[in-house]
Protein backbone atom coordinates (compact mmCIF):
# COMPACT_ATOMS: atom_id res chain seq x y z
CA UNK A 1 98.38 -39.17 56.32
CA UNK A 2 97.29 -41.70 59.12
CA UNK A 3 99.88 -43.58 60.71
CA UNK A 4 98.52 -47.14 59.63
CA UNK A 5 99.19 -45.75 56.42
CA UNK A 6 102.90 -44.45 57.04
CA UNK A 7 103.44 -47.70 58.71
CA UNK A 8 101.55 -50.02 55.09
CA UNK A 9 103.44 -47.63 53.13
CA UNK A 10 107.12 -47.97 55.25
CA UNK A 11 106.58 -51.90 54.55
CA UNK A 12 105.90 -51.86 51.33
CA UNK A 13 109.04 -49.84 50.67
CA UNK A 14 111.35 -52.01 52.76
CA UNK A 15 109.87 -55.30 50.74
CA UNK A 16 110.15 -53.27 47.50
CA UNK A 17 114.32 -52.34 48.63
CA UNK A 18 113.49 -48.59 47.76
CA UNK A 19 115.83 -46.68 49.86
CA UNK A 20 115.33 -43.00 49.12
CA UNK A 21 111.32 -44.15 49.82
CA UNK A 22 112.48 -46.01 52.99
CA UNK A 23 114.67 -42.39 54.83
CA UNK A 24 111.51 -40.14 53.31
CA UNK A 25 109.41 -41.39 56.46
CA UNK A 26 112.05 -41.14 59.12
CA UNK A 27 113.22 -38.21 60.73
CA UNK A 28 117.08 -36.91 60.32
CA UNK A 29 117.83 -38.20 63.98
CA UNK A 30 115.56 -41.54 63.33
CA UNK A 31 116.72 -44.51 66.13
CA UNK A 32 116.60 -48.36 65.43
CA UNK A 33 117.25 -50.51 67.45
CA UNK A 34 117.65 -54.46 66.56
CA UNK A 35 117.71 -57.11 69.25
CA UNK A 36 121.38 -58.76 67.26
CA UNK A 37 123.01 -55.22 68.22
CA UNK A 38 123.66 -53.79 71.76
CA UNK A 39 123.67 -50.24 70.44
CA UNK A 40 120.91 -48.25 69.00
CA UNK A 41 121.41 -47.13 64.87
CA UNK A 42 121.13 -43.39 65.05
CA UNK A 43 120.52 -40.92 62.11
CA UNK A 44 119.70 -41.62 58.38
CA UNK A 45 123.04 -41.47 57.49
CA UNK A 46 123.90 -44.33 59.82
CA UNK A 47 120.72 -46.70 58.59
CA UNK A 48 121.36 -45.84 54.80
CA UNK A 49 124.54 -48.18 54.14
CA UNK A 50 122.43 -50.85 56.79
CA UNK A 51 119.93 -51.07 54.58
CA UNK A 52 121.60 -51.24 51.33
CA UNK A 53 123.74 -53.89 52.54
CA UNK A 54 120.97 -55.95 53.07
CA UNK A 55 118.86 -54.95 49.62
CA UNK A 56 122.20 -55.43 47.90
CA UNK A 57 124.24 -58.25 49.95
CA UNK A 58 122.29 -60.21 52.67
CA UNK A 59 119.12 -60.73 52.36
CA UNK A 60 118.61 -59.97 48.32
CA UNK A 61 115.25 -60.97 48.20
CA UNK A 62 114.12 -60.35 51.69
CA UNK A 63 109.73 -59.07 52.24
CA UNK A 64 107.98 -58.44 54.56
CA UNK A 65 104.06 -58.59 55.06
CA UNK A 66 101.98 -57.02 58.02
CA UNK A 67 99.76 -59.54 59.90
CA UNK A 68 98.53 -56.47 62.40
CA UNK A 69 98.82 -53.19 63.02
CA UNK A 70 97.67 -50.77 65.74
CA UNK A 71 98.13 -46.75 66.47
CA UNK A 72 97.80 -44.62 69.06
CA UNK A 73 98.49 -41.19 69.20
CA UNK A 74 102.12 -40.59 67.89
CA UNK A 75 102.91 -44.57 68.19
CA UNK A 76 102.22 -47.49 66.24
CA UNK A 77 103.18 -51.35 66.17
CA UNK A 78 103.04 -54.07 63.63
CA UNK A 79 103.43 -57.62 63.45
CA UNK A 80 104.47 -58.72 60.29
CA UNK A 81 106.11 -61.89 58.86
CA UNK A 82 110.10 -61.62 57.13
CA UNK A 83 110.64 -63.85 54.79
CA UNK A 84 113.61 -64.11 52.81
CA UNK A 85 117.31 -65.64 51.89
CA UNK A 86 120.38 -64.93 53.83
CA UNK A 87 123.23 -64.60 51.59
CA UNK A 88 126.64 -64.85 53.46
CA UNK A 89 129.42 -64.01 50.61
CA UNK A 90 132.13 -65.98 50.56
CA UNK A 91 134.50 -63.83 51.93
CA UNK A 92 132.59 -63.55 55.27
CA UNK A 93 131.32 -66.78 55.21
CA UNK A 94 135.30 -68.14 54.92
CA UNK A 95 136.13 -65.55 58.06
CA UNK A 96 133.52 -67.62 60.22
CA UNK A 97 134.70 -71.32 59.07
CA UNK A 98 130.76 -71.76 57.05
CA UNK A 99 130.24 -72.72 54.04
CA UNK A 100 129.11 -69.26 51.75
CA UNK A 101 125.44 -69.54 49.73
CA UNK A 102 121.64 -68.82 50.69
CA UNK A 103 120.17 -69.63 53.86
CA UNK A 104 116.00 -69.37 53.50
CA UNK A 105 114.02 -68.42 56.98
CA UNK A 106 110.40 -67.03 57.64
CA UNK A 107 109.50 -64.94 60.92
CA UNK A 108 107.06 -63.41 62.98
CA UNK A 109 108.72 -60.01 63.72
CA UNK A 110 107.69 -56.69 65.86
CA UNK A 111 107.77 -53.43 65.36
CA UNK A 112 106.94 -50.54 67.33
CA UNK A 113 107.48 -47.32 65.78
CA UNK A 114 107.29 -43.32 67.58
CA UNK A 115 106.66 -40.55 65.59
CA UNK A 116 107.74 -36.79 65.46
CA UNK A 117 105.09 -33.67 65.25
CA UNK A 118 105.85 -33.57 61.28
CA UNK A 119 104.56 -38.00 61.27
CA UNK A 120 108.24 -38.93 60.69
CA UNK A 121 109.44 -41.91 62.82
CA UNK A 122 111.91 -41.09 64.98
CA UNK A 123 111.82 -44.17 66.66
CA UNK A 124 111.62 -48.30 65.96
CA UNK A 125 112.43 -50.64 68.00
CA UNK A 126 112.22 -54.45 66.40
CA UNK A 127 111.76 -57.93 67.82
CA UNK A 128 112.22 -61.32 66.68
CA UNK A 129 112.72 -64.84 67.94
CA UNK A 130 116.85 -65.01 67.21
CA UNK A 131 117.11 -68.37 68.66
CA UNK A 132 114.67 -69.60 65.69
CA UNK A 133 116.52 -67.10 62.94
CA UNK A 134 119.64 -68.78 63.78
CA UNK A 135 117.76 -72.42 64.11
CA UNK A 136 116.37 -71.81 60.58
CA UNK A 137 119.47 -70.56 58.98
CA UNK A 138 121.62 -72.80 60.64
CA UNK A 139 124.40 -70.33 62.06
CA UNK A 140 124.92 -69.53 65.96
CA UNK A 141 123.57 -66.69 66.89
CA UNK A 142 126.71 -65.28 67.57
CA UNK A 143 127.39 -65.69 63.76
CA UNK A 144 124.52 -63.26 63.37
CA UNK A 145 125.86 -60.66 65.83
CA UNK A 146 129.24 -60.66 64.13
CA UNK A 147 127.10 -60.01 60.39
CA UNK A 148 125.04 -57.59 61.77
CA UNK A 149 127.83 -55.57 63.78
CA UNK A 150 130.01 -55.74 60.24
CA UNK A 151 127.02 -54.48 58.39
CA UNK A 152 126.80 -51.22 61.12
CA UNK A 153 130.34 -50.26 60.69
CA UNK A 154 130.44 -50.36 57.09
């Protein structure tokens, strides 16, 4: 399978929320890294509850479509636009003095993605603008860091 393919096909998954299709085209050892969170998300075991916390909790109806993408060798990146509604429960939102319910936003993102011998990604590293995430959703971004870290140790 070509990588533009692994990378169409990794998309479609993530807009889809499909989990098990998601970890089938990342390797066991897979790192993401976000720019909300100073450490790297290492192993599928690690991104599995990340992800379902945002297909189940955060961002419920969150897709994403690619704009561009480019290979070479065992790399690839995309550009792709997010778009989707940030749910903050009312439970967290009550933690952070804001007021709970859906926040919509649309961005530009990055991705740039390395891949093992077998074409699993070991490796993505994503960008966005987080001053206009937290502009669009109205929350500091140090709201966002807070979410994000909760969602990595759950």
């Amino acid at each position: 399978m070509q990588l533009t393919d692994v990378i169409n096909q990794f998309h479609q998954a993530y807009s889809d929320h499909d989990i098990d299709a998601l970890l089938a085209f990342v390797a066991e050892d897979v790192t993401i890294q976000f720019p909300t969170s100073p450490e790297s998300i290492r192993g599928k075991d690690s991104i599995r509850p990340v992800w379902s916390m945002v297909f189940d909790t955060v961002i419920p109806d969150v897709r994403q479509e690619i704009l561009a993408s480019v290979t070479q060798g065992r790399a690839a990146a995309c550009e792709f636009i997010e778009t989707g509604t940030l749910a903050v429960p009312s439970s967290v939102a009550e933690s952070l003095g804001l007021a709970s319910g859906g926040r919509p936003y649309s961005m530009r993102m990055a991705s740039f993605f390395e891949f093992d011998d077998e074409g699993l990604i070991e490796s993505i590293r994503s960008y966005w603008d987080t001053g206009s995430f937290a502009d669009q959703i109205g929350i500091d971004i140090s709201v966002i860091r807070s979410l994000q870290a909760r969602a990595h140790a759950a």
